[in-house]
PDB file of N, CA and C in Angstrom:
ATOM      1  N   UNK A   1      -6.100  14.044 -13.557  1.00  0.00           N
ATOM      2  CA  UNK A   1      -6.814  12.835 -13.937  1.00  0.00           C
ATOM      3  C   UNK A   1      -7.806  12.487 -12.838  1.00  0.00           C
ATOM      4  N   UNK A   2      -8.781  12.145 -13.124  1.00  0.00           N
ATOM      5  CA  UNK A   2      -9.968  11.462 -12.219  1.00  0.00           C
ATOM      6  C   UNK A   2      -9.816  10.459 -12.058  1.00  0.00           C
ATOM      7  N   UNK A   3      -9.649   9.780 -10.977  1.00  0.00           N
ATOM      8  CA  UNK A   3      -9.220   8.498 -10.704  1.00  0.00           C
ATOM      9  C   UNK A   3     -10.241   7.979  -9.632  1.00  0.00           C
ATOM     10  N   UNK A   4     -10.801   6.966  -9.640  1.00  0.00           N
ATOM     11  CA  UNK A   4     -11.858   6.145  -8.834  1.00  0.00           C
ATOM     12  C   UNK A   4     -11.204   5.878  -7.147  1.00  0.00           C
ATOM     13  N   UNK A   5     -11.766   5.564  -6.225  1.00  0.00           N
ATOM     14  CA  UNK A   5     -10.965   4.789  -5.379  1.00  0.00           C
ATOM     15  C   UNK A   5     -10.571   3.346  -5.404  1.00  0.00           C
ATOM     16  N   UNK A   6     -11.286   2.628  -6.390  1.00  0.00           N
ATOM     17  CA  UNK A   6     -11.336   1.469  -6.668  1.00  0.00           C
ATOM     18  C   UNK A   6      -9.860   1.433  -7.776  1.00  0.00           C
ATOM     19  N   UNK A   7      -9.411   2.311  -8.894  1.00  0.00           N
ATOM     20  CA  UNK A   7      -8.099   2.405  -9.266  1.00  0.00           C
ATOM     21  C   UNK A   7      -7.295   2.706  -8.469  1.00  0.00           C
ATOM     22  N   UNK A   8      -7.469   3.253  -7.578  1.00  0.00           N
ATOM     23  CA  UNK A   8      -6.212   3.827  -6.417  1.00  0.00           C
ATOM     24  C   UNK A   8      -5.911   2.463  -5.376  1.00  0.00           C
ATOM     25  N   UNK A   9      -7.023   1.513  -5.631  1.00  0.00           N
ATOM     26  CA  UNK A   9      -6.450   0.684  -4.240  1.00  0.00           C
ATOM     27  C   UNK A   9      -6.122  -0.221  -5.424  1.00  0.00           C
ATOM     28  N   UNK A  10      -6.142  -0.645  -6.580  1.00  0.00           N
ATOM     29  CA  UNK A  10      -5.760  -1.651  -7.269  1.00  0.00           C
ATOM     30  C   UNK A  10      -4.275  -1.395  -7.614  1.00  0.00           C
ATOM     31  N   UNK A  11      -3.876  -0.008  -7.910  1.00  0.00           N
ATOM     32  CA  UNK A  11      -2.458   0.503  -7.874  1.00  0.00           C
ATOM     33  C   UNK A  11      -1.877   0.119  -6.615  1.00  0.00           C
ATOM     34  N   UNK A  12      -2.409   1.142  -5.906  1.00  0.00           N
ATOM     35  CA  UNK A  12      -1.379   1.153  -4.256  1.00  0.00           C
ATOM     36  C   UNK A  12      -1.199  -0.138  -3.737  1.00  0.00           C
ATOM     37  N   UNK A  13      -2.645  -0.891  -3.998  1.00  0.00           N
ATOM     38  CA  UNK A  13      -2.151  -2.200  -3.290  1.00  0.00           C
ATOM     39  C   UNK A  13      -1.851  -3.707  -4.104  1.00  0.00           C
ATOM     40  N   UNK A  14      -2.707  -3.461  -5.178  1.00  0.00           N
ATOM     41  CA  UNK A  14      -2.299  -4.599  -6.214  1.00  0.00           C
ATOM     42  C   UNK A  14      -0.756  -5.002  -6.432  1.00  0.00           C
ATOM     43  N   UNK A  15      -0.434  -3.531  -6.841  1.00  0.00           N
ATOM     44  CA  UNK A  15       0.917  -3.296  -7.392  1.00  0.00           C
ATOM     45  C   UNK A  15       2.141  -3.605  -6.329  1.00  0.00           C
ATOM     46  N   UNK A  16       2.043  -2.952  -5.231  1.00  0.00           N
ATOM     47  CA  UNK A  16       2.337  -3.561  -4.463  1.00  0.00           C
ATOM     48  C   UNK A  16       2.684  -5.121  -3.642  1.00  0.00           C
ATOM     49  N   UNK A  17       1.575  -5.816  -3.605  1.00  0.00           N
ATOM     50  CA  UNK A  17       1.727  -7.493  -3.805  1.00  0.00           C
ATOM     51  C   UNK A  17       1.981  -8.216  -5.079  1.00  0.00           C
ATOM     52  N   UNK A  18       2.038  -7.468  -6.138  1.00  0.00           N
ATOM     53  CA  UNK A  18       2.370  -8.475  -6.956  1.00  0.00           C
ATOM     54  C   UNK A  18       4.369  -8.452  -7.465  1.00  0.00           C
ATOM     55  N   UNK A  19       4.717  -6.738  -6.767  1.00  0.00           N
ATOM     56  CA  UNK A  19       6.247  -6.381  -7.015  1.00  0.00           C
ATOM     57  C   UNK A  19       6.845  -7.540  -5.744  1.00  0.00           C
ATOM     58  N   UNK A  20       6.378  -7.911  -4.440  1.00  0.00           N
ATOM     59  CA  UNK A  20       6.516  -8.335  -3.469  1.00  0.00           C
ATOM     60  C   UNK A  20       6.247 -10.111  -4.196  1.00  0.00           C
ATOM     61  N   UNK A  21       5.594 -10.214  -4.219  1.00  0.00           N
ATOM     62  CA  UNK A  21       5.790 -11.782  -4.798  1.00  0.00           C
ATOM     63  C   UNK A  21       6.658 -12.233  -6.028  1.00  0.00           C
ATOM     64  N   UNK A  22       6.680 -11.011  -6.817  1.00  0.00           N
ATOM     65  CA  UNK A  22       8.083 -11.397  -7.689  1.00  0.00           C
ATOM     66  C   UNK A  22       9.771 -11.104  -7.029  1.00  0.00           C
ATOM     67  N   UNK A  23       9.819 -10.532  -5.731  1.00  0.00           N
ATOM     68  CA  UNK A  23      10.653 -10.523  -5.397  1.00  0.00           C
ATOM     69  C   UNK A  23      11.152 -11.609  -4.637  1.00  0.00           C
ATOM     70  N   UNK A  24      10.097 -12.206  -4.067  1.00  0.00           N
ATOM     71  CA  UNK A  24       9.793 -13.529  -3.313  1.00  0.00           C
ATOM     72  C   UNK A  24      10.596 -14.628  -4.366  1.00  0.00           C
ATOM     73  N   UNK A  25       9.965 -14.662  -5.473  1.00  0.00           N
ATOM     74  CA  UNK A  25      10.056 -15.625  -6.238  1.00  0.00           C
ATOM     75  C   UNK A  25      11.379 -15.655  -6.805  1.00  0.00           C
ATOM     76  N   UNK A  26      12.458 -14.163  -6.806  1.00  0.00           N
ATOM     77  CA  UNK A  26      13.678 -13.775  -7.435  1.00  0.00           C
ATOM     78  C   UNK A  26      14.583 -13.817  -6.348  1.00  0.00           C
ATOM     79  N   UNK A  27      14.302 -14.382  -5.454  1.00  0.00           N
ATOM     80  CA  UNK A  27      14.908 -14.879  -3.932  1.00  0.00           C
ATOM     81  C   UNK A  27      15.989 -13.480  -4.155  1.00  0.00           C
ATOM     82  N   UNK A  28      15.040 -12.247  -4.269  1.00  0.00           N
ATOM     83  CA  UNK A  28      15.028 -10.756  -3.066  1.00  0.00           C
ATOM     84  C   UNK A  28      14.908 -11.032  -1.558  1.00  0.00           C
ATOM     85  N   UNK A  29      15.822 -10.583  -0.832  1.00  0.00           N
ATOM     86  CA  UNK A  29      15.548 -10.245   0.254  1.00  0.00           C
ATOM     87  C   UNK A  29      15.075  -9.098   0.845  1.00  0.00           C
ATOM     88  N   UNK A  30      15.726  -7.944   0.148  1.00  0.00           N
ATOM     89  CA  UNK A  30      15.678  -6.716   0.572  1.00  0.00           C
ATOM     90  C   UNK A  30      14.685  -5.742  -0.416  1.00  0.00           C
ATOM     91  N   UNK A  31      13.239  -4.925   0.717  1.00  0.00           N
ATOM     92  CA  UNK A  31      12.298  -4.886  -0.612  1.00  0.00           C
ATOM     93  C   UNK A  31      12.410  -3.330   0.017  1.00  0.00           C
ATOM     94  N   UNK A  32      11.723  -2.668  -0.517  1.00  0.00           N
ATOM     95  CA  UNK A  32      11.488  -1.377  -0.234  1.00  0.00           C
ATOM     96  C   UNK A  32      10.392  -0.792  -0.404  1.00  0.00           C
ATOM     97  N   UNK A  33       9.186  -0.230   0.273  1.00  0.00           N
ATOM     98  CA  UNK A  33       8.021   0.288  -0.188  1.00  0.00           C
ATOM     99  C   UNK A  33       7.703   1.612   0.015  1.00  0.00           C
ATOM    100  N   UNK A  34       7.840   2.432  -0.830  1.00  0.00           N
ATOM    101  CA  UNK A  34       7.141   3.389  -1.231  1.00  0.00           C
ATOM    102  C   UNK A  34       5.724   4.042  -0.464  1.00  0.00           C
ATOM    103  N   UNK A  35       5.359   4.375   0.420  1.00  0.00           N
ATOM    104  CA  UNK A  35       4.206   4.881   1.313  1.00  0.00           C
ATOM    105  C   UNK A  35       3.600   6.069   1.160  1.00  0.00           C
ATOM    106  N   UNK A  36       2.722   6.201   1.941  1.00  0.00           N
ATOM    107  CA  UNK A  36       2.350   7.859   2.276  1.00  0.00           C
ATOM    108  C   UNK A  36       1.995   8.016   3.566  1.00  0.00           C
ATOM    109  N   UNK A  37       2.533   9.349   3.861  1.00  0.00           N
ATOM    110  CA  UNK A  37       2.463   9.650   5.334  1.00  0.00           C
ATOM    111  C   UNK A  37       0.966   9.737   5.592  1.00  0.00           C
ATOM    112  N   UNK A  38       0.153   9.224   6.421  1.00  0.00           N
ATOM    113  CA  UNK A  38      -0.867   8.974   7.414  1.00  0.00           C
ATOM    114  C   UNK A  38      -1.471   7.575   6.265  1.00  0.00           C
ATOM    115  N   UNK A  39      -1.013   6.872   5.699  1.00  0.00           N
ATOM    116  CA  UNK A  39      -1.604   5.864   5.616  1.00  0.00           C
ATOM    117  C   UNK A  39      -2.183   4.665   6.432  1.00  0.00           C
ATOM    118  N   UNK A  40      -3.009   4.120   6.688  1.00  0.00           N
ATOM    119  CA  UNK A  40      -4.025   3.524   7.471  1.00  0.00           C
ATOM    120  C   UNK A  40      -4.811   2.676   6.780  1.00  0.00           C
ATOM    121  N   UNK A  41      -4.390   1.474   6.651  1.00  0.00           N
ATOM    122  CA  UNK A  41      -5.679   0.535   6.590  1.00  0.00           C
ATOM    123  C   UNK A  41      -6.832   0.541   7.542  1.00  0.00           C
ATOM    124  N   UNK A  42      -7.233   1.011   8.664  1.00  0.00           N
ATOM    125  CA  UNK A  42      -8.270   0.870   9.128  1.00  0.00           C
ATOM    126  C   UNK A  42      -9.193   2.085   9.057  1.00  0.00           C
ATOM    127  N   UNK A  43      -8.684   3.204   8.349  1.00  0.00           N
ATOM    128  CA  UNK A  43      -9.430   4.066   7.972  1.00  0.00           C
ATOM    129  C   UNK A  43     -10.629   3.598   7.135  1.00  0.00           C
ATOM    130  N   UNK A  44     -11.797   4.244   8.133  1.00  0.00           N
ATOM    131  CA  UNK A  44     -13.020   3.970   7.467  1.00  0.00           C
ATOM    132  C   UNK A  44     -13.825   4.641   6.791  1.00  0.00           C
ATOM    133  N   UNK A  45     -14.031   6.017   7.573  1.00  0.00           N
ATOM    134  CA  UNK A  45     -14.251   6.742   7.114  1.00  0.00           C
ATOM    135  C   UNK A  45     -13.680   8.358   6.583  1.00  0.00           C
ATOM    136  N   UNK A  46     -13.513   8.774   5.580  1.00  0.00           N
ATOM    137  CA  UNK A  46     -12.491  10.269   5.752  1.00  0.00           C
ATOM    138  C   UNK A  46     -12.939  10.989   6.403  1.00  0.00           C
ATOM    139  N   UNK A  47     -11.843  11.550   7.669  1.00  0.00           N
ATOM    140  CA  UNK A  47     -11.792  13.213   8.089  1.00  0.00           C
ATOM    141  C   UNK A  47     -12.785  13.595   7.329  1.00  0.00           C
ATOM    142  N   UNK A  48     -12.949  14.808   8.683  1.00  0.00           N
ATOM    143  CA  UNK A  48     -13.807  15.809   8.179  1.00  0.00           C
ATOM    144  C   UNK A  48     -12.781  16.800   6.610  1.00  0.00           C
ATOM    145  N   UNK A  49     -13.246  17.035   5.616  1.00  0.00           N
ATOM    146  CA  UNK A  49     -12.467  17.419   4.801  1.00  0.00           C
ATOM    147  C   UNK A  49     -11.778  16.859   3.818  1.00  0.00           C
ATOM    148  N   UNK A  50     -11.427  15.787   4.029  1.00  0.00           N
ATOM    149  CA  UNK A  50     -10.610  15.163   3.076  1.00  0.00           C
ATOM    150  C   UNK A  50     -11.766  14.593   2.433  1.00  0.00           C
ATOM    151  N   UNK A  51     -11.042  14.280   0.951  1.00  0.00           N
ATOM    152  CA  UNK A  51     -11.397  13.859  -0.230  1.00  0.00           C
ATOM    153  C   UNK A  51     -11.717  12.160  -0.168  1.00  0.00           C
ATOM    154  N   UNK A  52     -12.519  11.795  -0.131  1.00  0.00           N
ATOM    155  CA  UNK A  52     -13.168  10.116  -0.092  1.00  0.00           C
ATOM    156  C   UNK A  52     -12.031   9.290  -1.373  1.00  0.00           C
ATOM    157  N   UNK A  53     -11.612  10.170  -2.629  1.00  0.00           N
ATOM    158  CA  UNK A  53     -10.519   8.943  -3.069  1.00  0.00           C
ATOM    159  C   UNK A  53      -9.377   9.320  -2.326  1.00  0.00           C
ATOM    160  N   UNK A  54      -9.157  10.266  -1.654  1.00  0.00           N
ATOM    161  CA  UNK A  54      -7.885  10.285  -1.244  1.00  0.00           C
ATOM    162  C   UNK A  54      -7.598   9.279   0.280  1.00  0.00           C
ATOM    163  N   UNK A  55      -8.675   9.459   0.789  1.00  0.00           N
ATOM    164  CA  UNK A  55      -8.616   8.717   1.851  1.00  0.00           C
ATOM    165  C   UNK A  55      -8.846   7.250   1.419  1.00  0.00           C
ATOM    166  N   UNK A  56      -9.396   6.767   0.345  1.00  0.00           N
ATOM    167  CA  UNK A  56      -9.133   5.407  -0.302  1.00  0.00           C
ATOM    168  C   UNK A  56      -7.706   5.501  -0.742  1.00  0.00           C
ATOM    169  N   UNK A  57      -7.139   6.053  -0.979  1.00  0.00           N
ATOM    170  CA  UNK A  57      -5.755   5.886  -1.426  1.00  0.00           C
ATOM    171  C   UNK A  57      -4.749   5.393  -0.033  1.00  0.00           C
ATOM    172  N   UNK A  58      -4.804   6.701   1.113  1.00  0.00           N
ATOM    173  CA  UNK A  58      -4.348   6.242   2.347  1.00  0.00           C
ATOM    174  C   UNK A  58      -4.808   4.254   2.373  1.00  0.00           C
ATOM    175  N   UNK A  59      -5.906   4.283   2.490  1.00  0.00           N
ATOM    176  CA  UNK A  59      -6.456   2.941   3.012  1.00  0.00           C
ATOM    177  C   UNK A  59      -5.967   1.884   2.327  1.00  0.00           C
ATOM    178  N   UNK A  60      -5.437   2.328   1.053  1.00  0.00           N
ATOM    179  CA  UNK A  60      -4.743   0.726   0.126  1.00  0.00           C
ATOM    180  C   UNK A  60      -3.477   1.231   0.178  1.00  0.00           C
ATOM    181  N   UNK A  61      -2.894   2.311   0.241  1.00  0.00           N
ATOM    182  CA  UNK A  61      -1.212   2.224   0.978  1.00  0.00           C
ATOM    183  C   UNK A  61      -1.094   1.334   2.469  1.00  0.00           C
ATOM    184  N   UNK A  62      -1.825   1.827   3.109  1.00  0.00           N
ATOM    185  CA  UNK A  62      -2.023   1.328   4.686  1.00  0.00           C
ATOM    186  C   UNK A  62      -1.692  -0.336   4.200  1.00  0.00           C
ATOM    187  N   UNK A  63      -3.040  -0.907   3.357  1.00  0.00           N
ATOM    188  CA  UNK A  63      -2.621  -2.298   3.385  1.00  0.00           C
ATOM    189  C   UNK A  63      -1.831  -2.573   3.001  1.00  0.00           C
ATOM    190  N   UNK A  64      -1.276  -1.656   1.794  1.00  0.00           N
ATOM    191  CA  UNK A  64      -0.050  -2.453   1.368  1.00  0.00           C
ATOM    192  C   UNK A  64       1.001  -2.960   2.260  1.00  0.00           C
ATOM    193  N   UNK A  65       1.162  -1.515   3.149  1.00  0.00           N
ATOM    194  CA  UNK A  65       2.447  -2.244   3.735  1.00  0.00           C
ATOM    195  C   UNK A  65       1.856  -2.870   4.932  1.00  0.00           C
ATOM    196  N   UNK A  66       0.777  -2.649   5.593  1.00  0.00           N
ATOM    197  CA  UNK A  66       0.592  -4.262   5.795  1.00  0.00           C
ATOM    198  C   UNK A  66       0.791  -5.708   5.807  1.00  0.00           C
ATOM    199  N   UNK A  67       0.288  -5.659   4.550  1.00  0.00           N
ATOM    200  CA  UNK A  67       1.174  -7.515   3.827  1.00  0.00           C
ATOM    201  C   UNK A  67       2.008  -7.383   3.509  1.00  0.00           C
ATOM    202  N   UNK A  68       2.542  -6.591   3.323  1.00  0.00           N
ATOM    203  CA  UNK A  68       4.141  -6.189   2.982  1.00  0.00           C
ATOM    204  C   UNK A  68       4.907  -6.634   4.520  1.00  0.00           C
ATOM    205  N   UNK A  69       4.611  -6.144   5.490  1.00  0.00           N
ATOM    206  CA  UNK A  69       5.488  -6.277   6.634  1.00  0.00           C
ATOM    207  C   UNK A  69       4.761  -7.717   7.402  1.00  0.00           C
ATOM    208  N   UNK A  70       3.745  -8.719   6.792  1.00  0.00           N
ATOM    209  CA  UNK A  70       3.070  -9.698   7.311  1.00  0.00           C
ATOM    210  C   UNK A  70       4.240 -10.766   6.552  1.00  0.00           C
ATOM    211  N   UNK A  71       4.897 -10.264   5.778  1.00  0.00           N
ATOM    212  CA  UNK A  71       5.937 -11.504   4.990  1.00  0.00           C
ATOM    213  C   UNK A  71       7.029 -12.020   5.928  1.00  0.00           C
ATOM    214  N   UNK A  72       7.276 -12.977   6.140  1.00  0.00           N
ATOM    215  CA  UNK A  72       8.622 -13.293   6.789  1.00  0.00           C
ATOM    216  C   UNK A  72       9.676 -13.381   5.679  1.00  0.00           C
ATOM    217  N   UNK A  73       9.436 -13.771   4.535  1.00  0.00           N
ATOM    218  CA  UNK A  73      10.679 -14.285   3.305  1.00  0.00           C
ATOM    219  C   UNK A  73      11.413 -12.650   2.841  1.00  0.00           C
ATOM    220  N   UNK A  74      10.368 -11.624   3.493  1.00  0.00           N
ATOM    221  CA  UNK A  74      11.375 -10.125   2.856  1.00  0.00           C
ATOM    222  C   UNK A  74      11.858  -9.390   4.005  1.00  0.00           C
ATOM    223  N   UNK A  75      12.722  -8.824   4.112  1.00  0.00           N
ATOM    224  CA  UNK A  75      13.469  -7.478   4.729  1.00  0.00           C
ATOM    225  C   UNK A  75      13.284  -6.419   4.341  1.00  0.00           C
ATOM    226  N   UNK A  76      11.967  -6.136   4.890  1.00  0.00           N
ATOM    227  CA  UNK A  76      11.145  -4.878   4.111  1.00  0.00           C
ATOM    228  C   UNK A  76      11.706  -3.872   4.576  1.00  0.00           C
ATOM    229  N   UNK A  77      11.110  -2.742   3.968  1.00  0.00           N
ATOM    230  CA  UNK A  77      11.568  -1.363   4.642  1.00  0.00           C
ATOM    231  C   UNK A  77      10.327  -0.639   4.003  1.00  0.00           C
ATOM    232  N   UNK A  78       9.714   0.250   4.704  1.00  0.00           N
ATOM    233  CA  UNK A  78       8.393   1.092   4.669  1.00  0.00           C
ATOM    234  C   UNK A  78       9.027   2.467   4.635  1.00  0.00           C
ATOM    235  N   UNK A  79       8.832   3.468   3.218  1.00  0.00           N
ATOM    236  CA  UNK A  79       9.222   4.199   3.545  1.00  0.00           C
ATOM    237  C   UNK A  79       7.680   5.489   3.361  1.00  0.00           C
ATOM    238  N   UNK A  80       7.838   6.148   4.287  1.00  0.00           N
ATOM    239  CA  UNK A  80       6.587   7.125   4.071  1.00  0.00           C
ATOM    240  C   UNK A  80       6.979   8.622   4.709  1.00  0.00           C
TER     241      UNK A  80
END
């Protein structure tokens, strides 16, 4: 499937804050996130080589767990 980087960060990271605020709201404590190894929100630009959605994909995993681990109300766990 051809997928945009703009679908990849609305998945990785949308999806992400919105499973996290319903857990919030289901007074979850214990969350678990799903990662990928070298994810990076501050990736700006891709490696030499890599694929521009893939490295958008890294970049909205990166945030996810980001705000994911910016929560005090969860007992996250990052797994990548």
């Amino acid at each position: 499937a051809n997928r945009s980087a703009a679908s990849l960060s609305t998945v990785s990271l949308r999806a992400a804050l919105l499973f996290a605020d319903a857990a919030e709201r289901a007074g979850v404590r214990r969350f678990l996130v799903v990662s990928s190894m070298n994810a990076d929100a501050s990736l700006t630009e891709p490696p030499a080589g890599m694929d521009p959605v893939f490295a958008a994909y890294l970049r909205a995993k990166g945030a996810a767990d980001d705000a994911v681990r910016a929560r005090d109300t969860l007992d996250w766990t990052v797994l990548r």
